[in-house]
Protein backbone atom coordinates (compact mmCIF):
# COMPACT_ATOMS: atom_id res chain seq x y z
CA UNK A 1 69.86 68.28 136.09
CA UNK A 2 68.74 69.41 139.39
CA UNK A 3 66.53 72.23 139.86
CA UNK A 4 69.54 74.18 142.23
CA UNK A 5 72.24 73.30 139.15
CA UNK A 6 69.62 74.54 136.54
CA UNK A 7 69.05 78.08 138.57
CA UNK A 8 70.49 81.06 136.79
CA UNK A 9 70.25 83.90 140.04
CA UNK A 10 70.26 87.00 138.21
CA UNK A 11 72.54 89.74 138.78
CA UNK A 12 72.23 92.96 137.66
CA UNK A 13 69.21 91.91 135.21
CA UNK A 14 71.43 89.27 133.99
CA UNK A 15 71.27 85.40 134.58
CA UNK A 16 74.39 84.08 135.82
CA UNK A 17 74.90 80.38 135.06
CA UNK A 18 77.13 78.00 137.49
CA UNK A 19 76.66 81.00 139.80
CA UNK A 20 78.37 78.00 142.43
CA UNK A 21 81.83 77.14 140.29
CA UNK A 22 84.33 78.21 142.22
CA UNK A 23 87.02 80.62 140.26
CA UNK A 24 89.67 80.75 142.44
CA UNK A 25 90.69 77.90 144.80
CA UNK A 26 92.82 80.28 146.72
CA UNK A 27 89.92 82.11 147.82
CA UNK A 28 87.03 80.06 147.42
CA UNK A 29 85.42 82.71 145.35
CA UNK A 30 82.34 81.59 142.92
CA UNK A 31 81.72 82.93 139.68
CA UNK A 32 78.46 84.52 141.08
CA UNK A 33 80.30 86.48 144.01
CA UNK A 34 82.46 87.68 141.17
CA UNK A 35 79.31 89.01 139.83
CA UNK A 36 78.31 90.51 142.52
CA UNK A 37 81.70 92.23 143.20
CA UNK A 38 81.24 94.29 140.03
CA UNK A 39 77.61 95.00 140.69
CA UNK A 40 78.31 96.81 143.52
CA UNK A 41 81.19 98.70 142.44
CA UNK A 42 79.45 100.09 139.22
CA UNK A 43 79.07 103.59 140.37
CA UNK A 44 83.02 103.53 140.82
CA UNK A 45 83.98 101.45 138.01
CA UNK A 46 81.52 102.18 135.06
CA UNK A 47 83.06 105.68 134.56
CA UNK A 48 86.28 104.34 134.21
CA UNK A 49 85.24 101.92 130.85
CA UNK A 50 82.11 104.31 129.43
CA UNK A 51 83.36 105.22 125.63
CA UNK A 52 86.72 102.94 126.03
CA UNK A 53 87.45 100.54 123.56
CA UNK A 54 87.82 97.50 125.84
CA UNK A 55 89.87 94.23 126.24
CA UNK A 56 88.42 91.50 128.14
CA UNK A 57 91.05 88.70 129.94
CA UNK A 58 88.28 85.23 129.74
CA UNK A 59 89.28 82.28 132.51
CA UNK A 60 86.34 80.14 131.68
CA UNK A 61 87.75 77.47 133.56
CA UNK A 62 88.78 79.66 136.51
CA UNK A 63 91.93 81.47 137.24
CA UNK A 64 94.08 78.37 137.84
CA UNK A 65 93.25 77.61 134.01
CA UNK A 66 94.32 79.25 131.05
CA UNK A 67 92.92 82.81 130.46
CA UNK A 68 93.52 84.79 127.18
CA UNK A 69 92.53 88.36 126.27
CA UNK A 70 90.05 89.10 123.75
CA UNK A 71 88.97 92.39 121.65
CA UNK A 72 85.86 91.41 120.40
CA UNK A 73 82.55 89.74 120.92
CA UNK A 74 83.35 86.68 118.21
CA UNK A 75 80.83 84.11 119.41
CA UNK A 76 80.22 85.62 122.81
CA UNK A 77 76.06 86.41 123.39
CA UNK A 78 76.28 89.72 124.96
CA UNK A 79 73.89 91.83 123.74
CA UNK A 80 74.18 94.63 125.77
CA UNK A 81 78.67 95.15 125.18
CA UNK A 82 78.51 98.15 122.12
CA UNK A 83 80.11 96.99 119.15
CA UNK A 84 81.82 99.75 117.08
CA UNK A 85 82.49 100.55 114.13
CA UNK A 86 84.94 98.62 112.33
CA UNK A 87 86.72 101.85 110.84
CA UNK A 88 88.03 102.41 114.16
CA UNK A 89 90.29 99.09 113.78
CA UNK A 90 89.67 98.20 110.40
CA UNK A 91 92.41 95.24 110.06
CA UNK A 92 90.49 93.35 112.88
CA UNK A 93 87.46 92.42 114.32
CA UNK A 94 85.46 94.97 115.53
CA UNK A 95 86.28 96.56 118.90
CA UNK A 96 84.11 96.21 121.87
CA UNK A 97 83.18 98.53 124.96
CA UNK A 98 81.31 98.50 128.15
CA UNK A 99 78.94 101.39 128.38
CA UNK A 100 76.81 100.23 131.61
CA UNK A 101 76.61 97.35 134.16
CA UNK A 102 74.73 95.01 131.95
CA UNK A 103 77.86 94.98 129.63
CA UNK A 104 80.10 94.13 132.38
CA UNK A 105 77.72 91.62 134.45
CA UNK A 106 77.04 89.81 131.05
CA UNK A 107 80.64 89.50 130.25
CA UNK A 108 80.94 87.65 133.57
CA UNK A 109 78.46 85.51 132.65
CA UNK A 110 80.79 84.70 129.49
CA UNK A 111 83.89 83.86 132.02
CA UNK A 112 85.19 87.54 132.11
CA UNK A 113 87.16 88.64 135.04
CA UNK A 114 89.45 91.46 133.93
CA UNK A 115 88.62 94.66 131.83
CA UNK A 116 91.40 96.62 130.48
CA UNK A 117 90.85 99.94 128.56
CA UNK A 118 92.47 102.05 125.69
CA UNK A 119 94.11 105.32 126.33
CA UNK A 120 91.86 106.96 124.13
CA UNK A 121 87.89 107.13 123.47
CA UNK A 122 86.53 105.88 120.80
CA UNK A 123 84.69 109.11 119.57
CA UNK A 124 88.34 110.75 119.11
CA UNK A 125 90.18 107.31 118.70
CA UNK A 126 93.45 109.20 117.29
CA UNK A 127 93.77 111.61 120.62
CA UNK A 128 94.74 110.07 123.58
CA UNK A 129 93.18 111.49 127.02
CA UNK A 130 95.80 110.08 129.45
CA UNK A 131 99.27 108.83 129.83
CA UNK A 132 100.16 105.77 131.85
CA UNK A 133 102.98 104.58 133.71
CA UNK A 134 103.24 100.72 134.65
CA UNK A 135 105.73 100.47 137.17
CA UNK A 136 107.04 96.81 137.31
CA UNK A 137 109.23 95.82 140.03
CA UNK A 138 111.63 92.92 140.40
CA UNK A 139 110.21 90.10 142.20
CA UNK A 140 112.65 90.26 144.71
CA UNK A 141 112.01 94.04 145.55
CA UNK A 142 110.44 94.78 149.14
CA UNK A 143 107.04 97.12 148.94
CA UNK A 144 109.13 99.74 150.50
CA UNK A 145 111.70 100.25 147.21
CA UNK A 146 108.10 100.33 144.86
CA UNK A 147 106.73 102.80 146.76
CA UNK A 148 109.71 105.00 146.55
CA UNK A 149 109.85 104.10 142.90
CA UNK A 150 106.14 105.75 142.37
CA UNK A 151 106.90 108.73 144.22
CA UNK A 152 110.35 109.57 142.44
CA UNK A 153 107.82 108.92 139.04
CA UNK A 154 105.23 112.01 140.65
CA UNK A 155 107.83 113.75 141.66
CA UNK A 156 109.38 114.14 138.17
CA UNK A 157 105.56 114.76 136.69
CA UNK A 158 104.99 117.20 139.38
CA UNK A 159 107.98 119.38 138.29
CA UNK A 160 106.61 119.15 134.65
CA UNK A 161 103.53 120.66 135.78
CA UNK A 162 101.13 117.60 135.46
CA UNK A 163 98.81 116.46 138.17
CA UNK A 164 98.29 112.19 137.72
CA UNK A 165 96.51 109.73 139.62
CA UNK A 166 97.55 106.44 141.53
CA UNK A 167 96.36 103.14 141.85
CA UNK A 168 97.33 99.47 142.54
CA UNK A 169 98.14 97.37 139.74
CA UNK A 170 96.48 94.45 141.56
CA UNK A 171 100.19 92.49 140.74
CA UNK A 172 103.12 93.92 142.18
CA UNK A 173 103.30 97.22 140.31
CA UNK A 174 101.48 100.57 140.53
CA UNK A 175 99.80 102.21 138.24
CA UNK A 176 100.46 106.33 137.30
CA UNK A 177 97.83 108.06 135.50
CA UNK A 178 98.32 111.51 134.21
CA UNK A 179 94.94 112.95 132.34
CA UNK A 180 95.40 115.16 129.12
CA UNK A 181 93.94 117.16 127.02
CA UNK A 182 92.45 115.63 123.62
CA UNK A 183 94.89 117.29 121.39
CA UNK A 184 98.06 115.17 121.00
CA UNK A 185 98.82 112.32 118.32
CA UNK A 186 99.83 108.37 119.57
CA UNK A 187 103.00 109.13 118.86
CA UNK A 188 103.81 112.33 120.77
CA UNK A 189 102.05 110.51 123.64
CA UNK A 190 104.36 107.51 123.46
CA UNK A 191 107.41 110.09 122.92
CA UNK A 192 106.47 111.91 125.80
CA UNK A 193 105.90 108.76 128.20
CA UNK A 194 108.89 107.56 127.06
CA UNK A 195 110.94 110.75 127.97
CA UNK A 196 109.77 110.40 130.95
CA UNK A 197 111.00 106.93 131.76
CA UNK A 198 114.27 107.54 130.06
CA UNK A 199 114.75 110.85 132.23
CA UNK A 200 113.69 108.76 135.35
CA UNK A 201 116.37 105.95 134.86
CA UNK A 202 118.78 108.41 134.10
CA UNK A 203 118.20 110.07 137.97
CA UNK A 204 118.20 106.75 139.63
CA UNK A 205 119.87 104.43 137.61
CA UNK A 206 120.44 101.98 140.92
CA UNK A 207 116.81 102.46 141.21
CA UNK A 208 114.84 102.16 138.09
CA UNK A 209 115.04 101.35 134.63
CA UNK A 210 113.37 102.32 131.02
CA UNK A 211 114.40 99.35 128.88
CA UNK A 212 111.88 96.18 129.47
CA UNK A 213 113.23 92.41 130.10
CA UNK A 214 113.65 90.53 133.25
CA UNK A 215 117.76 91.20 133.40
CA UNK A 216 117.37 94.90 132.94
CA UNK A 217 115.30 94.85 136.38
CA UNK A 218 117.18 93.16 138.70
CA UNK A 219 117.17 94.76 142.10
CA UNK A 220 114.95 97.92 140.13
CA UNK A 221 111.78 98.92 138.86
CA UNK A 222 110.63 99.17 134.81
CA UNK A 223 109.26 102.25 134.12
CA UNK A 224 106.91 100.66 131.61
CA UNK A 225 105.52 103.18 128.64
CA UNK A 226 104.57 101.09 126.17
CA UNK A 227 100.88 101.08 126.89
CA UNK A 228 100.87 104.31 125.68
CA UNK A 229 100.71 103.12 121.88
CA UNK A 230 97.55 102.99 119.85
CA UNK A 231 95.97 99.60 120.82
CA UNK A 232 97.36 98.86 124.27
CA UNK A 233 95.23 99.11 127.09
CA UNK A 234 95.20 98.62 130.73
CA UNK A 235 93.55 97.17 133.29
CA UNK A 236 90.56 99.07 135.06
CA UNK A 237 90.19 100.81 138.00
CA UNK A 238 88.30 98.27 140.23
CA UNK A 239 88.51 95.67 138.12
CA UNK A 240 89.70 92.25 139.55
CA UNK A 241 92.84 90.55 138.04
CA UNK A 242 92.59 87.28 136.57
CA UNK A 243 94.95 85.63 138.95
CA UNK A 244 94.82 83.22 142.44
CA UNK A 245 93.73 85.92 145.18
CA UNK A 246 91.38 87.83 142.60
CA UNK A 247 92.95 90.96 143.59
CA UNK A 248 91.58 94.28 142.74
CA UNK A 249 93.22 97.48 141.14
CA UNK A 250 92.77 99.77 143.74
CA UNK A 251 92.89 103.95 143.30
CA UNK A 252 94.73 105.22 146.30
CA UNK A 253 96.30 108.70 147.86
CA UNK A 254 99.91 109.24 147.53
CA UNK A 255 100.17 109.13 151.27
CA UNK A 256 98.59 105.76 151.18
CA UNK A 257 102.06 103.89 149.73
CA UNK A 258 103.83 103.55 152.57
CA UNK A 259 100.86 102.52 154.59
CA UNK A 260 100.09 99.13 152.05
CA UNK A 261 101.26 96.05 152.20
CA UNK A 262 101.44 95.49 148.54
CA UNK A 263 99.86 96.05 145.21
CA UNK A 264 97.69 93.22 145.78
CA UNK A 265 96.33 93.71 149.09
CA UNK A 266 92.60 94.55 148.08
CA UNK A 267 90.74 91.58 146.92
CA UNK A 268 86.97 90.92 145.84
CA UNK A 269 86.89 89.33 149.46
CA UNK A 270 88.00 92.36 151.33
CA UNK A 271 87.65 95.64 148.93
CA UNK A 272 84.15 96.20 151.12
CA UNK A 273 86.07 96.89 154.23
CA UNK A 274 88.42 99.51 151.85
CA UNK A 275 85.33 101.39 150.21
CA UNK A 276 83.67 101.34 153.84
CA UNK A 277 86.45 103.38 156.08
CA UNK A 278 87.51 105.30 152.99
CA UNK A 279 87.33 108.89 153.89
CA UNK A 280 87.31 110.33 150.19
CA UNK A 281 87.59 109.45 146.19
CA UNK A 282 91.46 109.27 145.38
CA UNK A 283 90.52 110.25 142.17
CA UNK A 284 87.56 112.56 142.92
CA UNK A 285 89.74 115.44 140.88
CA UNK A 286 90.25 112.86 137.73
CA UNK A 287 87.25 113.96 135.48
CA UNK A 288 88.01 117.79 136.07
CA UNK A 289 91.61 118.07 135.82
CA UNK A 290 92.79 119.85 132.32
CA UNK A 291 96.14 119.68 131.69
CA UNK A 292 98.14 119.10 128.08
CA UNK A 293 101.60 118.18 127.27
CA UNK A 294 103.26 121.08 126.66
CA UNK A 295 105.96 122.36 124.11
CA UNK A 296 108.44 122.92 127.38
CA UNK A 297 107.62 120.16 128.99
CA UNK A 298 108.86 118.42 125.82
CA UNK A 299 111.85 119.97 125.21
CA UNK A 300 112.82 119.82 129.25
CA UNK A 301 112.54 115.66 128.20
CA UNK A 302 114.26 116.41 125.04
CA UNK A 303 111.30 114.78 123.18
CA UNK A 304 110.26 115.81 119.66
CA UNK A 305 107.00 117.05 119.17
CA UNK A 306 105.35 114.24 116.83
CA UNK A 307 102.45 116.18 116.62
C-alpha cells in the first residue's frame, strides 16, 4: 500500500481512513470533507444530539449504495459513542448517543452520514421534550405550496399558544419543532401531534392531509406525526442527509420560506456561505422556551388527555 493510501489525517482527534473515497458522485465530496463538515459545525450541532438516544443512517459504500439505519454500536469500534443502559430499550440492543464531537467524527469514520434523534432524553426516556411535525409534500408540489403548508402548520400552533422552531428537512419537507415541558406521556404527545394534523387537514383539505401514503398526497402536503411515538427519531439539525447532493437540515426564520429555493438547498459544499452572512441563531430561543401542552389546548383539538 502506498504511504498516501495508508495515511489516516486525523480529524477531530480521530483518524479518518480513505479520507480520499469519494461519497457522493454528484458532488465530488470525500469521506474526509464529510468529516470535516461536522467538525466545524459542532458548536451548532452537538447540542442538538447531547443526552439523545441516537440513530445513525451508515452508506459505507457511499450514498449511491445502500445505506441502512442502525441503533446500536454492534461491531462498530467507537469508543467514544455512550452506550446506555439496556433498561431503557430492554427488547433490543442497547441504545447509543453522541455526547461530543469525538462520537460523531468517529461514527464517520465507521461510514456514518446522518444522525437522527429521539424526542425524548434518555435521563427521562418516558417524557418527551418536543413535538415534531414532518411535513411531506408531493413530488410534484412547487416550493411555493410547502412553504404555505408550514406557515398554515405555525399558524394553527401559534393560536394554541406554542412557540416551535423551523428547519429544512434536507429532502423536500420541513421540519416543525415545538419544545415542551418534561411532563407528558408518549401517548398524549402522539395524541396531541396528531390533533394537530387532523385539525390542519380539516382547514385545508385541498391543501394538506393527516393520513400517510403516496395517493392521499397528491397535489398536498402530509402532515406527518408519527415520529412522535416512543422510538422514532429524526434527523438532526445540521446533520447531512444520506442522499446524492449531501444536503444539510438547515434551522431557518419563518421569513426565510419564501426566500429558499427548496428544502435541500444547503449542502456540505455550500452551508459555509449560509453560517457566514447569517445575521442570527434561528433557534437562539430553543433551549429557553418553556411551554407544556395544556388541558385547553387539548380539548380545543378534541384530544384526550392520555396522561
Amino acid at each position: 500500500m502506498s504511504e498516501g493510501r495508508s495515511k489516516r489525517p486525523p480529524v477531530g482527534g480521530i483518524g479518518i481512513s480513505s479520507p480520499q473515497r469519494v461519497i457522493d458522485a454528484q458532488t465530488g465530496a470525500t469521506k474526509l470533507q464529510l468529516a470535516e463538515y461536522y467538525l466545524s459545525v459542532r458548536q451548532w450541532l452537538v447540542p442538538h444530539l447531547r443526552g439523545r438516544p441516537l440513530s445513525i443512517v451508515r452508506a459505507p459504500d457511499g450514498v449511491d449504495a445502500d445505506s441502512f439505519f442502525q441503533r446500536h454500536c454492534g461491531r462498530l469500534k467507537m469508543p467514544h459513542m455512550r452506550v446506555l443502559d439496556r433498561s431503557l430499550d430492554p427488547e433490543h440492543a442497547r441504545l447509543i448517543q453522541a455526547d461530543d464531537i469525538s462520537a460523531v467524527i468517529e461514527a464517520v469514520q465507521m461510514g456514518t452520514v446522518e444522525f437522527h434523534t429521539w424526542n425524548a432524553r434518555s435521563d427521562r426516556i418516558e417524557r418527551p421534550d418536543r413535538v415534531i411535525f414532518d411535513l411531506d409534500p408531493d413530488t410534484q408540489l412547487g416550493w411555493s405550496r410547502m412553504a404555505e403548508a408550514t406557515c398554515l402548520t405555525l399558524d394553527l400552533l401559534e393560536e394554541l399558544g406554542l412557540q416551535a422552531f423551523l428547519k429544512t428537512s434536507g429532502g423536500r419537507g420541513m421540519h416543525v419543532v415545538v419544545p415542551i415541558d418534561r411532563r407528558h406521556s408518549w401517548d398524549t404527545v402522539r395524541a396531541f401531534a396528531q390533533g394537530v394534523s387532523l385539525r390542519l387537514a380539516e382547514q385545508a383539505p385541498d391543501r394538506l392531509v393527516a393520513r400517510m401514503g403516496a395517493k392521499n398526497r397528491v397535489g398536498k402536503v402530509f402532515v406527518d406525526y408519527l415520529r412522535n411515538q416512543r422510538g422514532a427519531s429524526t434527523v438532526a439539525a445540521y446533520s447531512v442527509r444520506a442522499r446524492p447532493g449531501l444536503a444539510v437540515s438547515v434551522p431557518v426564520e419563518r421569513d426565510e420560506l419564501h426566500e429558499l429555493d427548496g428544502a435541500g438547498q444547503w449542502s456540505i459544499l455550500n452551508i459555509k456561505q449560509r453560517m457566514d452572512q447569517q445575521r442570527s441563531d434561528p433557534w437562539a430561543a430553543y433551549s429557553s422556551t418553556r411551554q407544556g401542552l395544556t388541558k385547553a389546548m387539548l380539548r380545543h383539538l378534541g384530544v384526550r388527555d392520555q396522561d
